[in-house]
N, C-alpha and C. Protein backbone atom coordinates (compact mmCIF):
# COMPACT_ATOMS: atom_id res chain seq x y z
N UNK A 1 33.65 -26.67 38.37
CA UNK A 1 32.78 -26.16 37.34
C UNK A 1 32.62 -24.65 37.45
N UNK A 2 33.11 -24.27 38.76
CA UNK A 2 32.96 -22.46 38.78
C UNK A 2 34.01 -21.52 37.96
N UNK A 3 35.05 -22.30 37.95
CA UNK A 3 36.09 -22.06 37.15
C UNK A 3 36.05 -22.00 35.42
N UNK A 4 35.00 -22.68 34.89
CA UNK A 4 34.46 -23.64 33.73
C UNK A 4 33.24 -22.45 33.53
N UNK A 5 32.95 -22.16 33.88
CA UNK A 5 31.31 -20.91 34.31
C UNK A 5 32.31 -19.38 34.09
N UNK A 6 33.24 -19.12 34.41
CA UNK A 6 34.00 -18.10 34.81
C UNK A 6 34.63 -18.02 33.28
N UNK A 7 35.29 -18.98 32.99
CA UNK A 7 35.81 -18.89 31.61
C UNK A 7 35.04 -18.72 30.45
N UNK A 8 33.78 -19.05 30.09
CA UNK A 8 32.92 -19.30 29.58
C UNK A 8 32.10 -17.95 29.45
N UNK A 9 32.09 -17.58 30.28
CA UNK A 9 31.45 -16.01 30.83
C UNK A 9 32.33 -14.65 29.93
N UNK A 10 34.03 -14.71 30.36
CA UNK A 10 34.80 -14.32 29.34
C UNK A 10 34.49 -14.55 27.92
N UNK A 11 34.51 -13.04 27.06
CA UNK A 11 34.70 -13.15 25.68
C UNK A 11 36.04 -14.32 25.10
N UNK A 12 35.64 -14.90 24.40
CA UNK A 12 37.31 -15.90 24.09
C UNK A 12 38.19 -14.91 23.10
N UNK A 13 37.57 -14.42 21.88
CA UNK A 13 38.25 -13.59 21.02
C UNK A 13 39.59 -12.89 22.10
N UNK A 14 39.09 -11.32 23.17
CA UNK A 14 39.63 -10.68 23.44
C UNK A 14 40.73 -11.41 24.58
N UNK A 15 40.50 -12.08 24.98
CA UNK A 15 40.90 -13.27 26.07
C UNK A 15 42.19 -13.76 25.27
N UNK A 16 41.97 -15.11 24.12
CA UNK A 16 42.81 -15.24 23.80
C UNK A 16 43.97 -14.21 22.76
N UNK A 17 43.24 -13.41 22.52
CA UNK A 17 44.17 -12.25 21.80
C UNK A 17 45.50 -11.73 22.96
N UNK A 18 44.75 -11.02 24.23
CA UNK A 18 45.91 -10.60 25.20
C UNK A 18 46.83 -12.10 25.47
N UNK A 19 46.30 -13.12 25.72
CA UNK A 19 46.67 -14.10 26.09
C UNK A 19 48.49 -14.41 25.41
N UNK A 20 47.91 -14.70 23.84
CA UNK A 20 48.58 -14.55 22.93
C UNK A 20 49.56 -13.41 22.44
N UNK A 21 49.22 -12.44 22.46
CA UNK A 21 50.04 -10.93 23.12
C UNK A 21 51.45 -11.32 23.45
N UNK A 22 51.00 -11.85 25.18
CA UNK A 22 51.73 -11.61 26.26
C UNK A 22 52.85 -13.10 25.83
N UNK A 23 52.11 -13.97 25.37
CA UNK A 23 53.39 -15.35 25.09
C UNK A 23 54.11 -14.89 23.96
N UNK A 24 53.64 -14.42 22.91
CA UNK A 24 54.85 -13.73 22.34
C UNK A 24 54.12 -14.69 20.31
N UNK A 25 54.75 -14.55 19.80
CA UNK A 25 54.58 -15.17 18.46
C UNK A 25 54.82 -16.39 18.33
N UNK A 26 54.18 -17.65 17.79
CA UNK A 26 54.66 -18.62 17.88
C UNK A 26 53.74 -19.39 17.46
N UNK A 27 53.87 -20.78 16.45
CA UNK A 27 52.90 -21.70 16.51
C UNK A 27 52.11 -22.78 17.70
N UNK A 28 53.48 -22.96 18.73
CA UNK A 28 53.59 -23.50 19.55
C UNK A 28 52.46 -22.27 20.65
N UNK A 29 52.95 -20.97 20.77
CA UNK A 29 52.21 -20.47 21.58
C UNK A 29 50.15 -19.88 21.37
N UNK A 30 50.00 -20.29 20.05
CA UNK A 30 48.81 -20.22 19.56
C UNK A 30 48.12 -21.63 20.01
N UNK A 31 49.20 -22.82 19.52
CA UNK A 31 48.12 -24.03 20.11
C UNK A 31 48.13 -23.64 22.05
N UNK A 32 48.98 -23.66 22.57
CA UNK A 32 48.75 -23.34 24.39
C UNK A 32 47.32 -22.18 24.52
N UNK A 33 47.57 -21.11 23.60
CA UNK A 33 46.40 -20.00 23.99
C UNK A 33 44.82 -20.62 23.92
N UNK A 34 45.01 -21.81 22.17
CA UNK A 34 43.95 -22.23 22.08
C UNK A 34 43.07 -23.25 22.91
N UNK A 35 44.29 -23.91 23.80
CA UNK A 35 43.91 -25.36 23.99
C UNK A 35 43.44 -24.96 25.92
N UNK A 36 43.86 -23.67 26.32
CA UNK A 36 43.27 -23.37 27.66
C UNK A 36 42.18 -22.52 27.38
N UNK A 37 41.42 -22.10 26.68
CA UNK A 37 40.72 -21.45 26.59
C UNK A 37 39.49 -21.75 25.52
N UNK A 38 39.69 -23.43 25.15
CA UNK A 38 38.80 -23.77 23.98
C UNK A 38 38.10 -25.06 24.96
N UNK A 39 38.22 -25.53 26.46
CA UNK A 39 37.62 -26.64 26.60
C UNK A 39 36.64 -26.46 27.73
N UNK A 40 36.41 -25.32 28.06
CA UNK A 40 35.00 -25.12 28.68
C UNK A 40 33.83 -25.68 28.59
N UNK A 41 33.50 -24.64 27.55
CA UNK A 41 32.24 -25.45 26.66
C UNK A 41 31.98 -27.11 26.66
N UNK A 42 33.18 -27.38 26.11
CA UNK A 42 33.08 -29.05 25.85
C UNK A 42 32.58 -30.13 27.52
N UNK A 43 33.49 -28.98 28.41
CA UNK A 43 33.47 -30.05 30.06
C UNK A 43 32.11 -29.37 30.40
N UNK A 44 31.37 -28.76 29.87
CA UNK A 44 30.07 -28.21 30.41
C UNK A 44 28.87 -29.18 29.90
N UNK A 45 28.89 -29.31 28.69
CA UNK A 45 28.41 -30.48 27.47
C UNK A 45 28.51 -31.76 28.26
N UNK A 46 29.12 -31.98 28.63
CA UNK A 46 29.89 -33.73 29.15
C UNK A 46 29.37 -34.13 30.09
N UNK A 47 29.90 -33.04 31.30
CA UNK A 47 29.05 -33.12 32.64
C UNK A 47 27.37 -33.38 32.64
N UNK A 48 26.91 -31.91 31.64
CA UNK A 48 25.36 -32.22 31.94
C UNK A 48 25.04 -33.53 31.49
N UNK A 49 25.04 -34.02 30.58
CA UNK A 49 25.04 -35.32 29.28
C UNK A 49 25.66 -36.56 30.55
N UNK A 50 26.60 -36.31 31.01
CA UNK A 50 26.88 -38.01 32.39
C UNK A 50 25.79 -37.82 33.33
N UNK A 51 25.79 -36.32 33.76
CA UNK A 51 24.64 -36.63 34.54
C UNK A 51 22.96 -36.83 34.45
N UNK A 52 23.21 -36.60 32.79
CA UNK A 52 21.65 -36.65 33.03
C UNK A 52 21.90 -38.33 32.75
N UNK A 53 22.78 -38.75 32.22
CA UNK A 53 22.49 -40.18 31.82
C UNK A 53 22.73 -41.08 33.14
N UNK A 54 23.44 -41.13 34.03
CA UNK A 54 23.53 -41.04 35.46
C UNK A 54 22.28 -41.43 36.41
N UNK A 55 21.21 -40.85 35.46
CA UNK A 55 19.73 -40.80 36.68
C UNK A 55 19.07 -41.30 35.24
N UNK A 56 19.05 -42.51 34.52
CA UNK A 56 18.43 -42.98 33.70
C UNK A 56 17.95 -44.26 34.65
N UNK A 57 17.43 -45.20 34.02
CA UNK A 57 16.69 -46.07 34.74
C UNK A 57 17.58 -47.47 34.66
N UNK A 58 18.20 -47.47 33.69
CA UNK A 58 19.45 -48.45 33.49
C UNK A 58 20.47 -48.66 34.35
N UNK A 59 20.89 -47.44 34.67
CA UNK A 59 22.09 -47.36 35.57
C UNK A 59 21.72 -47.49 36.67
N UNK A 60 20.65 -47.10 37.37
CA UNK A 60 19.87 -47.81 38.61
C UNK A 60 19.61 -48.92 38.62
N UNK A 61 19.40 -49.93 37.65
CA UNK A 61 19.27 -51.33 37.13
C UNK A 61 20.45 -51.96 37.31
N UNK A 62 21.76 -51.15 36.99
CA UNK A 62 23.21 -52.03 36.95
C UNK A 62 23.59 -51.70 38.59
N UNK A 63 23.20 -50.73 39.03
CA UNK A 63 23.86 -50.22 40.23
C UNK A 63 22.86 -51.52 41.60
N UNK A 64 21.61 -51.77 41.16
CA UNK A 64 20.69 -52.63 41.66
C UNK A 64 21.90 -54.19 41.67
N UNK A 65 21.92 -54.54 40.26
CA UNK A 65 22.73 -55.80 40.41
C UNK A 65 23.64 -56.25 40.56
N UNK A 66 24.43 -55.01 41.44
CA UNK A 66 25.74 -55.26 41.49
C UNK A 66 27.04 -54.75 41.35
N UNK A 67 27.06 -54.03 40.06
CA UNK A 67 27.81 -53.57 39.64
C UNK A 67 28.61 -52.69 40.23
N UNK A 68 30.41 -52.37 39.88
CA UNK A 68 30.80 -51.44 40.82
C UNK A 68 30.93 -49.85 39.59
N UNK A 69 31.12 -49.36 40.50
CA UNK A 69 31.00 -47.90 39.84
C UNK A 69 31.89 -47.61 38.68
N UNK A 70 33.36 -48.33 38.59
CA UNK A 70 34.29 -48.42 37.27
C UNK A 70 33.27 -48.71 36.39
N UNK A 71 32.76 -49.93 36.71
CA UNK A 71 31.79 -50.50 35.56
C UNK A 71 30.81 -50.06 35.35
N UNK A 72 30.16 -49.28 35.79
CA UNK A 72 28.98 -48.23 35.37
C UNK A 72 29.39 -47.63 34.75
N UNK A 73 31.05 -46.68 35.05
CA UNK A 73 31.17 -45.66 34.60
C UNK A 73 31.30 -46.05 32.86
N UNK A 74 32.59 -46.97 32.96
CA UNK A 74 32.93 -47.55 31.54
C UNK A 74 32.06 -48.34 30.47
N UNK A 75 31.27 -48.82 31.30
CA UNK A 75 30.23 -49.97 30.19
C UNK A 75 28.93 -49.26 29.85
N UNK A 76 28.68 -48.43 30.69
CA UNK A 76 27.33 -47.52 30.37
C UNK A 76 27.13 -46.14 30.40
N UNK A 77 27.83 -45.19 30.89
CA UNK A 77 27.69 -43.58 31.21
C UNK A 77 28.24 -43.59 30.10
N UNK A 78 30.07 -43.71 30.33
CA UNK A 78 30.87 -43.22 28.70
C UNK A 78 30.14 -44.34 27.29
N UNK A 79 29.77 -45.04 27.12
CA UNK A 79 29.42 -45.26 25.56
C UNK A 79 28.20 -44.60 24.98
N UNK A 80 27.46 -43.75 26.24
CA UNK A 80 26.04 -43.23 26.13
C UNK A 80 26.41 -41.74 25.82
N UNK A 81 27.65 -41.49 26.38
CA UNK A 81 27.97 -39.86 26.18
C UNK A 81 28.97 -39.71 24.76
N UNK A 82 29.76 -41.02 24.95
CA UNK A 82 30.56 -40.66 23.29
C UNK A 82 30.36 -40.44 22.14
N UNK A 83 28.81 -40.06 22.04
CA UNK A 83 28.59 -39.72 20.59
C UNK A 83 28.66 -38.63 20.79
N UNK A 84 27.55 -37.78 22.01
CA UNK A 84 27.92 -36.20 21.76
C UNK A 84 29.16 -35.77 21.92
N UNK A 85 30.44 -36.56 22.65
CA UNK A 85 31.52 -35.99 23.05
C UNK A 85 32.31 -35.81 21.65
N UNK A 86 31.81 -36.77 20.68
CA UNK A 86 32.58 -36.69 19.24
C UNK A 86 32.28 -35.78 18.20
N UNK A 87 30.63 -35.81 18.42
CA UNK A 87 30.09 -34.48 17.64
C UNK A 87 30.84 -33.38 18.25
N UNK A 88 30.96 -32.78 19.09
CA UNK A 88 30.89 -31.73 19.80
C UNK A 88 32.48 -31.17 19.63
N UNK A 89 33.42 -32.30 19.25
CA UNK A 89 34.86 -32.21 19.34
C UNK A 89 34.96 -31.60 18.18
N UNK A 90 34.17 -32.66 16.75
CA UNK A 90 34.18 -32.02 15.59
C UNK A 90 33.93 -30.95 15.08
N UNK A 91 32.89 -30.42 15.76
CA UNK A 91 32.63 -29.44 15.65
C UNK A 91 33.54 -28.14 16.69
N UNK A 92 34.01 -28.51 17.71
CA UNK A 92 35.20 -27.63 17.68
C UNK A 92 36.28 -27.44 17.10
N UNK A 93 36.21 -28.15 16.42
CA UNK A 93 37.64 -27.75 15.24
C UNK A 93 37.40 -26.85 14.30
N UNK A 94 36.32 -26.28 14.43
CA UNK A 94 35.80 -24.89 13.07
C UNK A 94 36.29 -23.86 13.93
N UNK A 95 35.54 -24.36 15.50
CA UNK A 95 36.20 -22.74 16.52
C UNK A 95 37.71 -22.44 16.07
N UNK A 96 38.50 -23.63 16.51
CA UNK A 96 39.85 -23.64 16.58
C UNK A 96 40.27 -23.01 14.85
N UNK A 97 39.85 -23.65 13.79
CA UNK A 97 40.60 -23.45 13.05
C UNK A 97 40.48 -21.46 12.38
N UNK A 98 38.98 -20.77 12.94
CA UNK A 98 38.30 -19.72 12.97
C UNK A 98 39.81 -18.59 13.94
N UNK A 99 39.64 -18.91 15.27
CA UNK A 99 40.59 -18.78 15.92
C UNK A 99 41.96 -18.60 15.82
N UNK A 100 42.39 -19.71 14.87
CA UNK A 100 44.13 -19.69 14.13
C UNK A 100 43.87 -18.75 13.83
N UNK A 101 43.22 -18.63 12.06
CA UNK A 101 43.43 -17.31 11.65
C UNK A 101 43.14 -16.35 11.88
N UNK A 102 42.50 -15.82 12.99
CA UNK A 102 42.01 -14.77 13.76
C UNK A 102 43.33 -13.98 14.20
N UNK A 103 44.01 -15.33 15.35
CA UNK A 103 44.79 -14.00 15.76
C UNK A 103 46.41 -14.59 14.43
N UNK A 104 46.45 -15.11 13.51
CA UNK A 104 47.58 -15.10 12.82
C UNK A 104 46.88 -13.91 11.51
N UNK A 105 45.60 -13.49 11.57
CA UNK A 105 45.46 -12.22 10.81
C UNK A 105 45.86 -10.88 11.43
N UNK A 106 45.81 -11.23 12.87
CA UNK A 106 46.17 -10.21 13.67
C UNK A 106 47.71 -9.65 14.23
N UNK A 107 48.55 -10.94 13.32
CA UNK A 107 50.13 -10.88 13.50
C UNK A 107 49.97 -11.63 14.73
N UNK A 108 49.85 -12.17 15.09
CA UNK A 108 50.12 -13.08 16.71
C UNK A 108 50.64 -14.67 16.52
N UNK A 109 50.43 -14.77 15.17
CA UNK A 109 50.99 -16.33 14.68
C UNK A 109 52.35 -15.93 14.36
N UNK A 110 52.89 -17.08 14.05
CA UNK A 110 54.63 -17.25 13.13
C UNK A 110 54.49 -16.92 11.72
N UNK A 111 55.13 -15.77 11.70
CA UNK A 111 55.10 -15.22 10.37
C UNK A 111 55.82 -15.96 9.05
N UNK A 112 56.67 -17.36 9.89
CA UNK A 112 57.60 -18.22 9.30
C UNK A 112 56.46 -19.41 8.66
N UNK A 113 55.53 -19.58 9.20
CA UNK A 113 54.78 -20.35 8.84
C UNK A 113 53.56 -20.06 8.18
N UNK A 114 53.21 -20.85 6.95
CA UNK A 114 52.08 -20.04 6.08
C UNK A 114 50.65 -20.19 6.93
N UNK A 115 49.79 -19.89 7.14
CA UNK A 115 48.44 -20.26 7.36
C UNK A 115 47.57 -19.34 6.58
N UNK A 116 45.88 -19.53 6.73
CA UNK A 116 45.30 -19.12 5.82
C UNK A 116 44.88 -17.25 6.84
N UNK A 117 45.29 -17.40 7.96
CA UNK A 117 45.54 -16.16 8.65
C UNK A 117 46.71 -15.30 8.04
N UNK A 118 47.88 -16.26 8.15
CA UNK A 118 48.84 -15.03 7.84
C UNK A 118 49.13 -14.69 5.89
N UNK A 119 48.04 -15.78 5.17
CA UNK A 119 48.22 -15.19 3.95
C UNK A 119 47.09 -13.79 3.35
N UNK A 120 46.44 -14.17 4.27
CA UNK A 120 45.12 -12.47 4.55
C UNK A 120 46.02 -11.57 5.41
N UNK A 121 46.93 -11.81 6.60
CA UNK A 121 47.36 -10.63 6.89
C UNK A 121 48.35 -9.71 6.51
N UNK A 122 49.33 -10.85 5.15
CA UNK A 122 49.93 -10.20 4.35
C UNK A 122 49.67 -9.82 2.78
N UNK A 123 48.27 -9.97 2.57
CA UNK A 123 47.41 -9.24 1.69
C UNK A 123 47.20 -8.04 1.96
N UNK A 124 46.61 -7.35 3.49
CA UNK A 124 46.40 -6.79 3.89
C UNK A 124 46.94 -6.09 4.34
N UNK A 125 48.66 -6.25 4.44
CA UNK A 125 49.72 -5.34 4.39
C UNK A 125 50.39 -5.09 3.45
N UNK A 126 49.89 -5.40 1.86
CA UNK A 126 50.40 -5.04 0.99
C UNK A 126 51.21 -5.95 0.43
N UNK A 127 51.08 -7.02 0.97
CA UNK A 127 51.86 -8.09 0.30
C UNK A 127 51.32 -8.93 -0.93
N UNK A 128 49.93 -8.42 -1.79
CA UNK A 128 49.74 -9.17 -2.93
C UNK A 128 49.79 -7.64 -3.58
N UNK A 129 50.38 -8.25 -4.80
CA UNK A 129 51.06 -7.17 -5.51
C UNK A 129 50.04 -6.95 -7.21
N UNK A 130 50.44 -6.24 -7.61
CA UNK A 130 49.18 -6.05 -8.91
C UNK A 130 48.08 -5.83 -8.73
N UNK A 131 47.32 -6.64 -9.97
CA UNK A 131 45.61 -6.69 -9.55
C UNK A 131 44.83 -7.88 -9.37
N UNK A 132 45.54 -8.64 -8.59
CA UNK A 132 45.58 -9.63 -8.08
C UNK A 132 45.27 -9.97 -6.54
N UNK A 133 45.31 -8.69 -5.89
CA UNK A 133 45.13 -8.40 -4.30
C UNK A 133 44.12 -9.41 -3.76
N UNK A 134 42.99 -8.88 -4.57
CA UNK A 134 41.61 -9.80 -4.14
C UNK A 134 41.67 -11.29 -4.10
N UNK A 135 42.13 -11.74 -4.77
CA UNK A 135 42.08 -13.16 -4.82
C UNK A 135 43.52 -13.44 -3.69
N UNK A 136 44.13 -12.53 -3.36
CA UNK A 136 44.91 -12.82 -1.88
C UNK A 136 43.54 -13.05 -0.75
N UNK A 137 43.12 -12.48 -0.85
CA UNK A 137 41.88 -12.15 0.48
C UNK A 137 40.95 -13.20 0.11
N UNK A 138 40.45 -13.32 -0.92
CA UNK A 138 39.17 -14.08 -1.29
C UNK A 138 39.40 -15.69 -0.80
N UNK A 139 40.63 -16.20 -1.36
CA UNK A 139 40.84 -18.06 -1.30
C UNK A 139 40.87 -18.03 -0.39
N UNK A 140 41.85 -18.03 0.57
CA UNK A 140 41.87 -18.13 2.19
C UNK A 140 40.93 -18.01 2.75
N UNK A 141 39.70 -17.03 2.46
CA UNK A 141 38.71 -17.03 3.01
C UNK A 141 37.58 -17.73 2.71
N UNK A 142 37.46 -17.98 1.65
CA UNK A 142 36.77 -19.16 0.95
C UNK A 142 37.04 -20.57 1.52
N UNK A 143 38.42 -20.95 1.18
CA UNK A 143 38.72 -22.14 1.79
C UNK A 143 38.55 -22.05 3.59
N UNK A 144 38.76 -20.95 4.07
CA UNK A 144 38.19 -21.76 5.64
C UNK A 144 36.45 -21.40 5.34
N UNK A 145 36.08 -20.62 4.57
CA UNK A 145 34.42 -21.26 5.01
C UNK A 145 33.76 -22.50 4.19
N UNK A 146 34.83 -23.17 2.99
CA UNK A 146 34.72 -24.37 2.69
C UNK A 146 34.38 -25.61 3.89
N UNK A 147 35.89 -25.27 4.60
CA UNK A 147 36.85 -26.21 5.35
C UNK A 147 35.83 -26.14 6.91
N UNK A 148 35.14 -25.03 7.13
CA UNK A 148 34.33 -24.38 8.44
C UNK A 148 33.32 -25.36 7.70
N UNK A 149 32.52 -25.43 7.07
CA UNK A 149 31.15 -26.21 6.14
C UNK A 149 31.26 -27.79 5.88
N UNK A 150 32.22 -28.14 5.42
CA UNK A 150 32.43 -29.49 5.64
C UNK A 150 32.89 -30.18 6.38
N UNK A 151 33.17 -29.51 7.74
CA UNK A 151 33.57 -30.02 9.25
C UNK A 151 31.96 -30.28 9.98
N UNK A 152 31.08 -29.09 9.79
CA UNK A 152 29.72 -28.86 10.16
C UNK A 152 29.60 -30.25 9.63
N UNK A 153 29.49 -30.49 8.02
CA UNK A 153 28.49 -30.96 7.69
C UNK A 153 28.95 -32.68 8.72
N UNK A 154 29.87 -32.79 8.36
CA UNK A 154 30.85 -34.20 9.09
C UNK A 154 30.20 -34.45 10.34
N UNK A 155 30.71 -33.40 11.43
CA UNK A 155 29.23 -33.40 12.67
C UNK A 155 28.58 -33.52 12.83
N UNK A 156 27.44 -33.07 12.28
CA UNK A 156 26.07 -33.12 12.04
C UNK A 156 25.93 -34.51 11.93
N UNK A 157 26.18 -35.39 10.56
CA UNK A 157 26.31 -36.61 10.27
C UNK A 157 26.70 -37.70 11.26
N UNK A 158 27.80 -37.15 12.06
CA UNK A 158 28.46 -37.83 12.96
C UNK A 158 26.72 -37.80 14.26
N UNK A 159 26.44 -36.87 14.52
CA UNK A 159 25.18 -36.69 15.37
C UNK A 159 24.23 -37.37 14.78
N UNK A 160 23.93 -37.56 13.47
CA UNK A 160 22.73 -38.19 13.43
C UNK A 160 23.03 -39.67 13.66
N UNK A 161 23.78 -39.93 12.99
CA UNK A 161 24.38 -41.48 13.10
C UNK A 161 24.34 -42.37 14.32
N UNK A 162 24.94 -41.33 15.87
CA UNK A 162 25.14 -41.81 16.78
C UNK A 162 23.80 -41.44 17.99
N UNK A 163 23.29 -40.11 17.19
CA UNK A 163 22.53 -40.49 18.04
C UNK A 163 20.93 -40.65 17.74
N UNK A 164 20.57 -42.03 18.45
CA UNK A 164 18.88 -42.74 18.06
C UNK A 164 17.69 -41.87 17.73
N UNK A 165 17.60 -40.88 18.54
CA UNK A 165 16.23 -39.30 18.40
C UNK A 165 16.46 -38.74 17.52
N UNK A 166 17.60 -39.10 16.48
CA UNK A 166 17.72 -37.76 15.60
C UNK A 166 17.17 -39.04 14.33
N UNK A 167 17.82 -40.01 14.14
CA UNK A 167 17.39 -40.71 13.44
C UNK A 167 15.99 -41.13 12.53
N UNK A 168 15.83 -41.05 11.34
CA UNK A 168 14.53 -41.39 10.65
C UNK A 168 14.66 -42.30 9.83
N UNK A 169 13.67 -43.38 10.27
CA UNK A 169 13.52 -44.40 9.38
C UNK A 169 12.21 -44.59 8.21
């Protein structure tokens, strides 16, 4: 977890930018930049959430009658933590998809491949032509704060659903 504390501590923007830099252009090398440097947070979330559920009064109840620790782990810690682990996923996919076009606005993606990064970064190099420029810049950006908003809203939903305290009857 010191390692997890250490990363976390790091800015991610400037982090994965050099990161990405140094592997070179690539779709393939954007998911690697994203996928070591996007799961901190999440194993920080997880941990506290097993352990606080860990020292509930239940699991002292199963651990009382018997039970071996697989079966604690599987029949009661993980079905108690998989709701936040699902919210929490969903909701990293706004980071991630924020992230793509971050550094594919920044030229660090495959210029072979469209994304809503590299169609702003070739707006922005002069690649929408007429008077039409704006609406190069505008959709792409619209659609990820569409696409950023109805991921939220999905989460959220996904959180209330799963979990009982948030719930109103």
């Amino acid at each position: 977890m010191r390692f997890c504390d250490v990363l976390i501590i790091i800015p991610k923007l400037p982090l994965t930018i050099f990161t990405a830099a140094l592997l070179g252009r690539g779709v393939f090398n954007i998911i690697i930049v994203l996928s070591a440097f996007g799961w901190p947070a999440m194993a920080r979330i997880v941990r506290s959430e097993a352990l606080t559920v860990k020292q509930r009064a239940y699991v002292d109840a199963a651990r009382m009658s018997g039970a071996s620790q697989l079966r604690i782990t599987f029949s009661i810690i993980l079905p108690n933590i998989l709701p936040l682990v699902m919210a929490n996923a969903i909701l990293t996919i706004i980071s991630g998809i924020m992230s793509e076009a971050s550094l594919s606005f920044l030229g660090l993606g495959d210029p072979s491949q469209m994304s809503w990064g590299t169609v702003i970064y070739f707006a922005n190099m002069g690649g929408a032509v007429y008077n039409m420029g704006w609406a190069w810049v505008t959709a792409p950006g619209l659609c990820i704060a569409l696409i950023g908003l109805g991921i939220h809203l999905l989460g959220s939903a996904i959180n209330t659903i799963a979990n009982p305290r948030l719930r109103s009857y």
